[in-house]
Structures are given as structure tokens and as C-alpha cells.
N, C-alpha and C. Protein backbone atom coordinates (compact mmCIF):
# COMPACT_ATOMS: atom_id res chain seq x y z
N UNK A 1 51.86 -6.15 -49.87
CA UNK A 1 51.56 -4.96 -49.13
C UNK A 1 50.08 -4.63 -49.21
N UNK A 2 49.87 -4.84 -50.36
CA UNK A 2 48.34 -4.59 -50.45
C UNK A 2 47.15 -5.79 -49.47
N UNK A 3 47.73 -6.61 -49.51
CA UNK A 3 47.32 -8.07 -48.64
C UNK A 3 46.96 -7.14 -47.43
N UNK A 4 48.10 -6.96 -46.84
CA UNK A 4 48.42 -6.53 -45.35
C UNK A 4 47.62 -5.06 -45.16
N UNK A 5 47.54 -4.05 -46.34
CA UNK A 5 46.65 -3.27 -45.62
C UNK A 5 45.24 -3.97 -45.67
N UNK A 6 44.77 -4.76 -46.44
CA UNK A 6 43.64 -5.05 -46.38
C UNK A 6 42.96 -6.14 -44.92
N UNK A 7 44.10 -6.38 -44.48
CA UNK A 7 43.84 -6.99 -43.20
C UNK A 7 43.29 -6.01 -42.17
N UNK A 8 44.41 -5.11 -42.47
CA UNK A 8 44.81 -4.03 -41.46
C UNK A 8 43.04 -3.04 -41.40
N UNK A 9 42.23 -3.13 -42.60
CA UNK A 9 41.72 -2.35 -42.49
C UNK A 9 40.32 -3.41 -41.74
N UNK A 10 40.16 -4.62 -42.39
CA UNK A 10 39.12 -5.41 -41.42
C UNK A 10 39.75 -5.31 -40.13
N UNK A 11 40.60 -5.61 -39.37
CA UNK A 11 41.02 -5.24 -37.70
C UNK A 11 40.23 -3.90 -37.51
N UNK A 12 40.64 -3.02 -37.96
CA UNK A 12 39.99 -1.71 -37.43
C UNK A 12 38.83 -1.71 -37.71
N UNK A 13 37.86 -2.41 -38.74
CA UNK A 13 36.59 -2.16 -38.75
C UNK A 13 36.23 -3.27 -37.39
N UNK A 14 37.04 -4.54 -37.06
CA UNK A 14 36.15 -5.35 -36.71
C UNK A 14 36.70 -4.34 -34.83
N UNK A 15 37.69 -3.90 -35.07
CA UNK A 15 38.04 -3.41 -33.51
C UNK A 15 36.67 -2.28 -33.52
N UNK A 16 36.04 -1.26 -34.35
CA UNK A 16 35.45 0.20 -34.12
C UNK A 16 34.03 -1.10 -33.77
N UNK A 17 33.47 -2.27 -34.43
CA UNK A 17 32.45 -3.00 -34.51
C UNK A 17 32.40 -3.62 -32.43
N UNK A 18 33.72 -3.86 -32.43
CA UNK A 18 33.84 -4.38 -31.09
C UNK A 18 33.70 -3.15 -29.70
N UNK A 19 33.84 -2.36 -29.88
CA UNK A 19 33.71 -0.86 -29.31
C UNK A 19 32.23 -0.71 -29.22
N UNK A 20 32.10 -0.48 -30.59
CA UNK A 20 30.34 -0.20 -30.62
C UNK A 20 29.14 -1.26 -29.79
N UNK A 21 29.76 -2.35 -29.77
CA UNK A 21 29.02 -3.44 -29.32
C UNK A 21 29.17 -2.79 -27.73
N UNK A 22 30.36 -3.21 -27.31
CA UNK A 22 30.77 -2.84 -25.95
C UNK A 22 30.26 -1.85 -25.41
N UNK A 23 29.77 -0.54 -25.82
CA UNK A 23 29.00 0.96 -25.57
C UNK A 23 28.09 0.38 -25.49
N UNK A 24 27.50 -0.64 -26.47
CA UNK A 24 25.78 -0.81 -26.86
C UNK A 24 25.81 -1.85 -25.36
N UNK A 25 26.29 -2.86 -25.06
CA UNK A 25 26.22 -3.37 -23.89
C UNK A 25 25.89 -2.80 -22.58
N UNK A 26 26.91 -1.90 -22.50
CA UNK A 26 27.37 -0.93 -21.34
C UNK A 26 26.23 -0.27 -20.67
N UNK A 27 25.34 0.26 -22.16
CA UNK A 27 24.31 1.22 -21.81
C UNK A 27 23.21 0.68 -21.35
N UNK A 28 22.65 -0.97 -21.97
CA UNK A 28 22.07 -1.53 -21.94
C UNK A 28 21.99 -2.44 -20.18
N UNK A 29 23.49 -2.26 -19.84
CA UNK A 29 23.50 -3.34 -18.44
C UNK A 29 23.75 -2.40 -17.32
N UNK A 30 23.66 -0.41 -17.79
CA UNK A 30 23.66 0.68 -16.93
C UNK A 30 22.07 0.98 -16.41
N UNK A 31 21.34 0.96 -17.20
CA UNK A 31 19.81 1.23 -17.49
C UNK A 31 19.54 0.09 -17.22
N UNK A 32 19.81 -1.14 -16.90
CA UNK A 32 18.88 -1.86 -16.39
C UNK A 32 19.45 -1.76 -14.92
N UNK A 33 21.08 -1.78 -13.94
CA UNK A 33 21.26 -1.75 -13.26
C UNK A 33 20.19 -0.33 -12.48
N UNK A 34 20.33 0.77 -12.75
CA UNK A 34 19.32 1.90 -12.64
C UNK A 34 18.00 1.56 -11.97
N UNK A 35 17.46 1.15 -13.14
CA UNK A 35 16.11 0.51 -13.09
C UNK A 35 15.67 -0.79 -11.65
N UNK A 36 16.91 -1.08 -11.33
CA UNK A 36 16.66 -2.18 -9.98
C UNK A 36 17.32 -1.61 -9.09
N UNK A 37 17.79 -0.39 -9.17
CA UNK A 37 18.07 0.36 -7.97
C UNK A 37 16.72 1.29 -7.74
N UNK A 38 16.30 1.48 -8.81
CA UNK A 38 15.01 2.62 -8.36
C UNK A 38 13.73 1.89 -7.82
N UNK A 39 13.97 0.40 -8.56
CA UNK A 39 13.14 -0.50 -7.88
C UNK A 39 13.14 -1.02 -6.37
N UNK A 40 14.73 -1.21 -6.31
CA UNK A 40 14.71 -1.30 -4.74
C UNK A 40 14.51 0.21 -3.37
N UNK A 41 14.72 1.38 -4.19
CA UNK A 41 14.60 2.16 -3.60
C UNK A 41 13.20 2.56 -3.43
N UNK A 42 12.03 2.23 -4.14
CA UNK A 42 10.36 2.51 -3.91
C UNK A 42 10.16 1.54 -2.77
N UNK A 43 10.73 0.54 -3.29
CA UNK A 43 10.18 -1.00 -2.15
C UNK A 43 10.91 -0.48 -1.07
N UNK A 44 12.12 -0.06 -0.51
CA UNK A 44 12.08 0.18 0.82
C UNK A 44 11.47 1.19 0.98
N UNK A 45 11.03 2.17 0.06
CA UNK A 45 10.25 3.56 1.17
C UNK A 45 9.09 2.82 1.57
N UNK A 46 8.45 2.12 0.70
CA UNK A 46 7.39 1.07 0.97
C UNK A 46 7.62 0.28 2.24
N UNK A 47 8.39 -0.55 2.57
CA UNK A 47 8.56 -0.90 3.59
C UNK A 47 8.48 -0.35 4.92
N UNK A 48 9.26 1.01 4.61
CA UNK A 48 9.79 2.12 5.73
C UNK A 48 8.18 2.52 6.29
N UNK A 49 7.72 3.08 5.36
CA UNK A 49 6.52 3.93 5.53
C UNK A 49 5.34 2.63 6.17
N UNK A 50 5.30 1.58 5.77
CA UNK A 50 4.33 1.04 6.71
C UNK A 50 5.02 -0.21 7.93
N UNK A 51 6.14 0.13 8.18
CA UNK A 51 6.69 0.11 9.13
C UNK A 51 6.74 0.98 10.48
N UNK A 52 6.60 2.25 9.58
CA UNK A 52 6.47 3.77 10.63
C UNK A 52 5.07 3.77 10.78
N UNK A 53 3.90 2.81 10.02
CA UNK A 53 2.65 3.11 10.01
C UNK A 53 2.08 2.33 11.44
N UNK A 54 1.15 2.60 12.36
CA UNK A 54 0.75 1.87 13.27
C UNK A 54 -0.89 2.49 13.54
N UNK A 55 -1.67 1.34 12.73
CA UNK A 55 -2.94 1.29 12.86
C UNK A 55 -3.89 0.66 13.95
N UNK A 56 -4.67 0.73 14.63
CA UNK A 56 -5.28 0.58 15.93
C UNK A 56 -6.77 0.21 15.85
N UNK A 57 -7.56 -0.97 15.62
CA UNK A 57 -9.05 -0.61 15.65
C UNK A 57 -9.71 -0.47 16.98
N UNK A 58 -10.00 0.76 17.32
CA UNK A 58 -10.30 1.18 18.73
C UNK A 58 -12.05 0.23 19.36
N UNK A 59 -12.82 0.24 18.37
CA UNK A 59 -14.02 0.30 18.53
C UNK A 59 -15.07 0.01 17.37
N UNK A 60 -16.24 -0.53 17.73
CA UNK A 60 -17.12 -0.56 16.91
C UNK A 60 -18.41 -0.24 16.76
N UNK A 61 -19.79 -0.49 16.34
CA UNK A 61 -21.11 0.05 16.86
C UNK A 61 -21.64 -0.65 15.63
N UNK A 62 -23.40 -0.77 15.66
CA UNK A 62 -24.31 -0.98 15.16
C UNK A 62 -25.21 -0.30 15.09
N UNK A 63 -25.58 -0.31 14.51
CA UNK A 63 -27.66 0.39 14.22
C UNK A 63 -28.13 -0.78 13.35
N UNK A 64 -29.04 -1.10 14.32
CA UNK A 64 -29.63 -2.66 13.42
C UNK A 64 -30.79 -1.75 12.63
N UNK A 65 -31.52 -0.51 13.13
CA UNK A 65 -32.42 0.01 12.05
C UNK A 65 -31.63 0.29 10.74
N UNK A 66 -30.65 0.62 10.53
CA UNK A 66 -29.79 0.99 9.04
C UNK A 66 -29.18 -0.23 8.88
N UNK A 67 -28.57 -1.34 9.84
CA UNK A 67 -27.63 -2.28 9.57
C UNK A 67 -26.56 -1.68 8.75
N UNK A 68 -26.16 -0.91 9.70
CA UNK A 68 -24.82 0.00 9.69
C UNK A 68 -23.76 -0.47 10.61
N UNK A 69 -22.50 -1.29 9.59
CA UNK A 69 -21.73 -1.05 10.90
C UNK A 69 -20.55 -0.11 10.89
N UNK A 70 -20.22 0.13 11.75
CA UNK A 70 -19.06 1.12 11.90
C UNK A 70 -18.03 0.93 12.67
N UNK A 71 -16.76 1.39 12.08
CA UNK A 71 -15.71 0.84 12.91
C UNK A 71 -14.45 1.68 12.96
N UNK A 72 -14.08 1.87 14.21
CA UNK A 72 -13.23 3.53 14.13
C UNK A 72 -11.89 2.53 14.36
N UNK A 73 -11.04 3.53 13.27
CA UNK A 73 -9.86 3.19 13.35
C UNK A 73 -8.34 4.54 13.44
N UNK A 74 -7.83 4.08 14.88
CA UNK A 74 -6.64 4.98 15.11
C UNK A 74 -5.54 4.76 14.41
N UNK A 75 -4.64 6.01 13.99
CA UNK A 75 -3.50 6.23 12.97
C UNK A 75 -2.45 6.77 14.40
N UNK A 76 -1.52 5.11 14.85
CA UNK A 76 -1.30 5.98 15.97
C UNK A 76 0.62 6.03 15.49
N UNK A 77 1.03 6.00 14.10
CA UNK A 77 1.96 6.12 13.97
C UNK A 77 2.60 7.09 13.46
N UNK A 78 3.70 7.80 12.69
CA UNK A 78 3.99 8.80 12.61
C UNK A 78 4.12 9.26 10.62
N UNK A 79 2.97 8.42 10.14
CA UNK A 79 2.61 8.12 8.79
C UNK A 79 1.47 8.97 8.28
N UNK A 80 1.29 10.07 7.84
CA UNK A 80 0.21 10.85 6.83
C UNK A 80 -0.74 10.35 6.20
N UNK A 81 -1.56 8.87 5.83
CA UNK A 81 -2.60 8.59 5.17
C UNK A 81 -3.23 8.96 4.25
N UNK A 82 -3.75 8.50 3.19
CA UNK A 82 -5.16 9.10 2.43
C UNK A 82 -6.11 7.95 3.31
N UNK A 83 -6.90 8.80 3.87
CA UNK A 83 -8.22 7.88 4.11
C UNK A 83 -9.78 7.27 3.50
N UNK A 84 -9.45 7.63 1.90
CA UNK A 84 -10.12 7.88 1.22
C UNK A 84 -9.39 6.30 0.58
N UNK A 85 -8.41 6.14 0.43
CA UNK A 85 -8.35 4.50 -0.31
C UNK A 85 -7.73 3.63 1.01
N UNK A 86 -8.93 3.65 1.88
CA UNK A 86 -8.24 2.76 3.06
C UNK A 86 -9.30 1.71 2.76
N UNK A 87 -8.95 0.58 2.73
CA UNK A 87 -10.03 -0.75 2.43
C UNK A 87 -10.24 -1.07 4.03
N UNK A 88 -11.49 -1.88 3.64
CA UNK A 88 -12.15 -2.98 4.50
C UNK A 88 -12.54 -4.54 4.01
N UNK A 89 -12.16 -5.22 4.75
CA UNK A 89 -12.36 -6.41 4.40
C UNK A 89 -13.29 -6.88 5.73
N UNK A 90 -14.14 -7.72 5.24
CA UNK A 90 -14.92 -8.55 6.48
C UNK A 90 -15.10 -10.08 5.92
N UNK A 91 -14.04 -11.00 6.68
CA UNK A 91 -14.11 -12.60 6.50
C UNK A 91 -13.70 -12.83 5.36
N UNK A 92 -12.53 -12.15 5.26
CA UNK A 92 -11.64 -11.97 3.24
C UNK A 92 -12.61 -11.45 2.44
N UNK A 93 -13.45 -10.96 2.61
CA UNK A 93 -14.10 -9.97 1.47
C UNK A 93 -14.41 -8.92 1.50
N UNK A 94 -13.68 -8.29 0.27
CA UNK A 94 -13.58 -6.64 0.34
C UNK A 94 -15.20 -6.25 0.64
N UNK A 95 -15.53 -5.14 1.45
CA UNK A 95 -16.53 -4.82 1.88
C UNK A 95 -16.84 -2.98 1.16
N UNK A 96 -18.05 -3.10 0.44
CA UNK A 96 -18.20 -1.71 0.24
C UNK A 96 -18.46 -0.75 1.47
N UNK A 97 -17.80 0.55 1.82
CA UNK A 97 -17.50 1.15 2.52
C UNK A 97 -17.23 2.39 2.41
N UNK A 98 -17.78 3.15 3.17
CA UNK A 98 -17.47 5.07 3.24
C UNK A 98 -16.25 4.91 4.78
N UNK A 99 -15.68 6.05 4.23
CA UNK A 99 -14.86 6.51 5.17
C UNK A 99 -14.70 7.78 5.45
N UNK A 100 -14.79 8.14 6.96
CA UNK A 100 -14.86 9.65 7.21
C UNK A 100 -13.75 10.18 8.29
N UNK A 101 -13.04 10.81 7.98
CA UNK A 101 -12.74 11.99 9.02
C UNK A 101 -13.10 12.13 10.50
N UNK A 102 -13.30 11.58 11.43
CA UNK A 102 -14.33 11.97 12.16
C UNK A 102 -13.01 12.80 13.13
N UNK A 103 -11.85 12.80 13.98
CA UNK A 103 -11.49 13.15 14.89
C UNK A 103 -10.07 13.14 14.39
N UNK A 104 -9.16 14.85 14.07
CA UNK A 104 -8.23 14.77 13.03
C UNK A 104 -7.38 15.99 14.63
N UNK A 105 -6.01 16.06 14.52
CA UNK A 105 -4.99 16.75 15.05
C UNK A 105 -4.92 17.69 14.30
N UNK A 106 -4.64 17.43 13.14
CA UNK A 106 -3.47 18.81 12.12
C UNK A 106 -4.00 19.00 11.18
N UNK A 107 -5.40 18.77 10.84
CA UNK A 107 -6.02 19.70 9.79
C UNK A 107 -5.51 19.73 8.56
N UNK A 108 -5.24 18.54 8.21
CA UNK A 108 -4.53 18.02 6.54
C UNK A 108 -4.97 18.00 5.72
N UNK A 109 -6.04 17.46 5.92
CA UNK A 109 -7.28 16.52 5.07
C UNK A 109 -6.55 15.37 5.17
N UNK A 110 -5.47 14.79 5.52
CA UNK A 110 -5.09 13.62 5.13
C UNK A 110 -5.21 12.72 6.50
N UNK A 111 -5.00 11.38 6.69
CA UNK A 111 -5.12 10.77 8.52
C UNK A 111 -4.09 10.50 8.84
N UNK A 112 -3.73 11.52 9.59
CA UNK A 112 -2.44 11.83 10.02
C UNK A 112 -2.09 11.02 11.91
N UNK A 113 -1.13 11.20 11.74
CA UNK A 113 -0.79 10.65 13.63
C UNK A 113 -1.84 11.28 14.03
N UNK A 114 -2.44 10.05 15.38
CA UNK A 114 -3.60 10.47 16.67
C UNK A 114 -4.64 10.80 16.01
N UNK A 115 -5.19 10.51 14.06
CA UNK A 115 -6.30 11.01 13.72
C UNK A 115 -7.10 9.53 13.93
N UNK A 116 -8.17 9.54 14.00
CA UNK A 116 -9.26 8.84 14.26
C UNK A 116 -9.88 8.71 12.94
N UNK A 117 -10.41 7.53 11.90
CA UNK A 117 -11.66 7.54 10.98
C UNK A 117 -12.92 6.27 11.26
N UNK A 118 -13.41 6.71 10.81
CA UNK A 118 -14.64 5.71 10.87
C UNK A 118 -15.00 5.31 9.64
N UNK A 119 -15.62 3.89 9.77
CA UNK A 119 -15.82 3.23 7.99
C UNK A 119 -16.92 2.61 8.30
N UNK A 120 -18.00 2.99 7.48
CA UNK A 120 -19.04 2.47 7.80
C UNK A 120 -19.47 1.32 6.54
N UNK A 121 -20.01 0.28 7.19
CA UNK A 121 -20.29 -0.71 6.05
C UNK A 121 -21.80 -1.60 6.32
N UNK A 122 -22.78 -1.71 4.99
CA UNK A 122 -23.97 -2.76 5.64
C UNK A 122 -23.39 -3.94 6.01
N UNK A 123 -24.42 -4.28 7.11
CA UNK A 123 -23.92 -5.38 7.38
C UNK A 123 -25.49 -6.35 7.63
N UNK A 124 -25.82 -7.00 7.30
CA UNK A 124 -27.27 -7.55 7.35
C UNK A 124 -27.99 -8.80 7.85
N UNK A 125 -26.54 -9.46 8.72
CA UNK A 125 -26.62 -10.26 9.56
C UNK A 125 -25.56 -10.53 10.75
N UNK A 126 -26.40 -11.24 11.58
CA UNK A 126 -24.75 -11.11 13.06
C UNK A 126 -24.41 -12.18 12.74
N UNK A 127 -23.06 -12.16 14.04
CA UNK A 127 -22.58 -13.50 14.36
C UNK A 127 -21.19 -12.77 14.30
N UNK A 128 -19.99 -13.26 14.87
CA UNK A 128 -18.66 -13.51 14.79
C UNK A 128 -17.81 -13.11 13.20
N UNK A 129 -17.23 -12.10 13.20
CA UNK A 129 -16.68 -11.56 11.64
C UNK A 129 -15.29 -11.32 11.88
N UNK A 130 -14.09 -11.65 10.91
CA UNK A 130 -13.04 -10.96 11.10
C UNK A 130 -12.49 -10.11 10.07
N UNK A 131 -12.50 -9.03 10.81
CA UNK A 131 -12.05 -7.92 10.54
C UNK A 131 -10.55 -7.16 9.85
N UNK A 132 -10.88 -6.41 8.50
CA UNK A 132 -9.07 -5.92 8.39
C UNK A 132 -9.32 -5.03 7.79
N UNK A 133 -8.62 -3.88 8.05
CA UNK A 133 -8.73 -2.62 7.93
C UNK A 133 -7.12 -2.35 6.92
N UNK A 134 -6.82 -2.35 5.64
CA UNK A 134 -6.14 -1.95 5.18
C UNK A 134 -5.79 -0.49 4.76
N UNK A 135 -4.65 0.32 5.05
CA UNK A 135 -4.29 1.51 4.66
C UNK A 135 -4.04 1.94 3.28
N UNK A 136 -3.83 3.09 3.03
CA UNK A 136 -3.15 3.76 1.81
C UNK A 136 -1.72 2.77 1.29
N UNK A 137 -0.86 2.44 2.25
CA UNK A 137 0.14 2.62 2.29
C UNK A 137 0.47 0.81 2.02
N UNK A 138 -0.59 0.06 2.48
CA UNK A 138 -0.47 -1.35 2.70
C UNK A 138 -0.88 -1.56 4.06
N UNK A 139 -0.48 -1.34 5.04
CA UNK A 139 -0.39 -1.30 6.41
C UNK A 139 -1.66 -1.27 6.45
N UNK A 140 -1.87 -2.66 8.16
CA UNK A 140 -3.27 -3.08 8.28
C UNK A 140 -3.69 -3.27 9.61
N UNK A 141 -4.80 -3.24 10.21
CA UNK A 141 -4.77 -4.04 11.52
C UNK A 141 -6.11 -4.79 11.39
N UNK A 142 -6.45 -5.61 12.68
CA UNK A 142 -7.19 -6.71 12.31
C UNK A 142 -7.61 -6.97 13.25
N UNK A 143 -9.26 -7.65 13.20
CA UNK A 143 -9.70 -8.09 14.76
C UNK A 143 -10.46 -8.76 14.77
N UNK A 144 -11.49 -9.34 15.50
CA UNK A 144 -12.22 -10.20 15.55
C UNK A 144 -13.68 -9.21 16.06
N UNK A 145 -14.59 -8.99 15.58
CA UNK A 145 -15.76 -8.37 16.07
C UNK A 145 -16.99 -9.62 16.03
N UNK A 146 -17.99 -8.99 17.30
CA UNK A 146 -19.10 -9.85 17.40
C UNK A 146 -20.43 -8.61 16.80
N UNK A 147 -20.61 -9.12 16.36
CA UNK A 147 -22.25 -8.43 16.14
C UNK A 147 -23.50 -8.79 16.63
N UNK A 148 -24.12 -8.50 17.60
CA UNK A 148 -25.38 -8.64 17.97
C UNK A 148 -26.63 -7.64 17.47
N UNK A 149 -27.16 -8.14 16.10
CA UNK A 149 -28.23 -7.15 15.86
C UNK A 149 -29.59 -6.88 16.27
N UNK A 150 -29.70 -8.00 17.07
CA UNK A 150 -30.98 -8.06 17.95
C UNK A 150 -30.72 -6.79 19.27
N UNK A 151 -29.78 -6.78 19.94
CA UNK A 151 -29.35 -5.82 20.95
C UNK A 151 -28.30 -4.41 20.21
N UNK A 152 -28.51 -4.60 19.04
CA UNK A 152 -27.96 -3.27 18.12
C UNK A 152 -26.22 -3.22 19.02
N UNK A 153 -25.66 -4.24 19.28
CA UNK A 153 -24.05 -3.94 19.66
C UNK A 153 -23.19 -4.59 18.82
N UNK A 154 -21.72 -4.04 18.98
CA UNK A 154 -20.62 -4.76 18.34
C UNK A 154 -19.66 -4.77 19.22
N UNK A 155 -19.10 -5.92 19.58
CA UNK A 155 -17.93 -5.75 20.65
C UNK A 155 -16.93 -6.54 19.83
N UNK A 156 -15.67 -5.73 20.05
CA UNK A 156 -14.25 -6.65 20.10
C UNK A 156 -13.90 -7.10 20.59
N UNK A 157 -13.24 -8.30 19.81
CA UNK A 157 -13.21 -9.49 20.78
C UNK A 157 -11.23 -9.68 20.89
């Protein structure tokens, strides 16, 4: 008898040991399930949002006295912006660059639908450049510009 409770009492420790494990699992494969749902749920707003995003480079210009170039870009989708971390790239390389406000709808501060900015960058020689205008958000558009600094123009090509 004494045999048998002593069995009896390893079962119940090893059953409360098997429980505990099973909780410790549970919590462990809840919190990570969680964790790749919240992951998939950023990545589609991500998606969504520069999906809804539709960027436009309208235009460009020069001043060969500053070797300034500038290049206005339309926000013609239904996406809010910071225009303040919108990159430029010219021929894959990030380009130092100001960005301004110039022609806004709704008075956000932010570049909202139908707002207009301009990014101005040196530029210190011509010829054929391609262009990409990256957003806040990811969302980009892209073009091909000519620079003529002898005749101070930039046309899109």
C-alpha cells in the first residue's frame, strides 16, 4: 500500500509538471501567434497606405547661377504625408535636399491630397539624370530629367 501511494503521488506530481509545461507552452505559442498578427497587421496598413498614396513629378527648373535644382512634386492621392522625410534620389544616390510646402489645400502642415512640394537639390553638372522621389510612407515616383545648365532648363523626359 505504501508502494502504491508512492506511485500515486509521482503521477500527480508528474501530471501538475505536465500542466505547467502545457500553460508554459500555451503562453509562449499565444504571444508569439499575437506578435505575427500585429506584424501582419502594420505591413498591410503599410501596404494600404501607399497603395492609396499617388505621387506625380509635375515639373522641374534650374538656376545655373545657384546650381539649384528643383523639382515639384504632386500628392495626388488620398494619403496625408510628412514632407519633411520625403527623400530624393538622383541616379541611385540619395541626394541632400530641402523640402518645402509650396502649394497646400487643407492647411495641415502635413502634404496632403492636391498639395504640391518642391525639393530643391545642388546639382553641379548637366546631362540626363534619373530621378526618384520617395515618400514618408515608402511610396515613390520616378522620371527621367534632362538638365541643361548652359540654357539654365530642366525638362522631363
Amino acid at each position: 500500500m505504501k508502494n502504491q501511494f508512492g506511485i500515486i503521488i509521482v503521477e500527480i506530481l508528474f501530471f501538475i509538471v505536465a500542466i505547467i509545461a502545457g500553460y508554459i507552452f500555451i503562453s509562449m505559442a499565444y504571444n508569439n501567434v499575437n506578435n505575427i498578427v500585429g506584424a501582419v497587421t502594420v505591413r498591410s496598413n503599410v501596404i494600404s497606405s501607399r497603395m492609396l498614396t499617388d505621387l506625380q513629378i509635375i515639373s522641374c527648373s534650374y538656376n545655373n547661377t545657384t546650381s539649384t535644382l528643383s523639382i515639384y512634386v504632386g500628392n495626388y492621392g488620398n494619403q496625408f504625408l510628412n514632407q519633411s522625410q520625403t527623400i530624393l534620389f538622383i541616379n541611385g544616390q540619395l541626394a541632400n535636399s530641402r523640402v518645402s510646402l509650396i502649394y497646400t489645400t487643407q492647411n495641415t502642415g502635413y502634404w496632403g491630397p492636391n498639395d504640391i512640394i518642391q525639393i530643391n537639390t545642388t546639382l553641379i553638372n548637366e546631362g540626363l539624370f534619373y530621378i526618384r522621389v520617395v515618400a514618408s510612407n515608402g511610396a515613390y515616383a520616378e522620371s527621367r530629367i534632362y538638365v541643361n545648365a548652359t540654357l539654365s532648363q530642366c525638362n522631363l523626359l
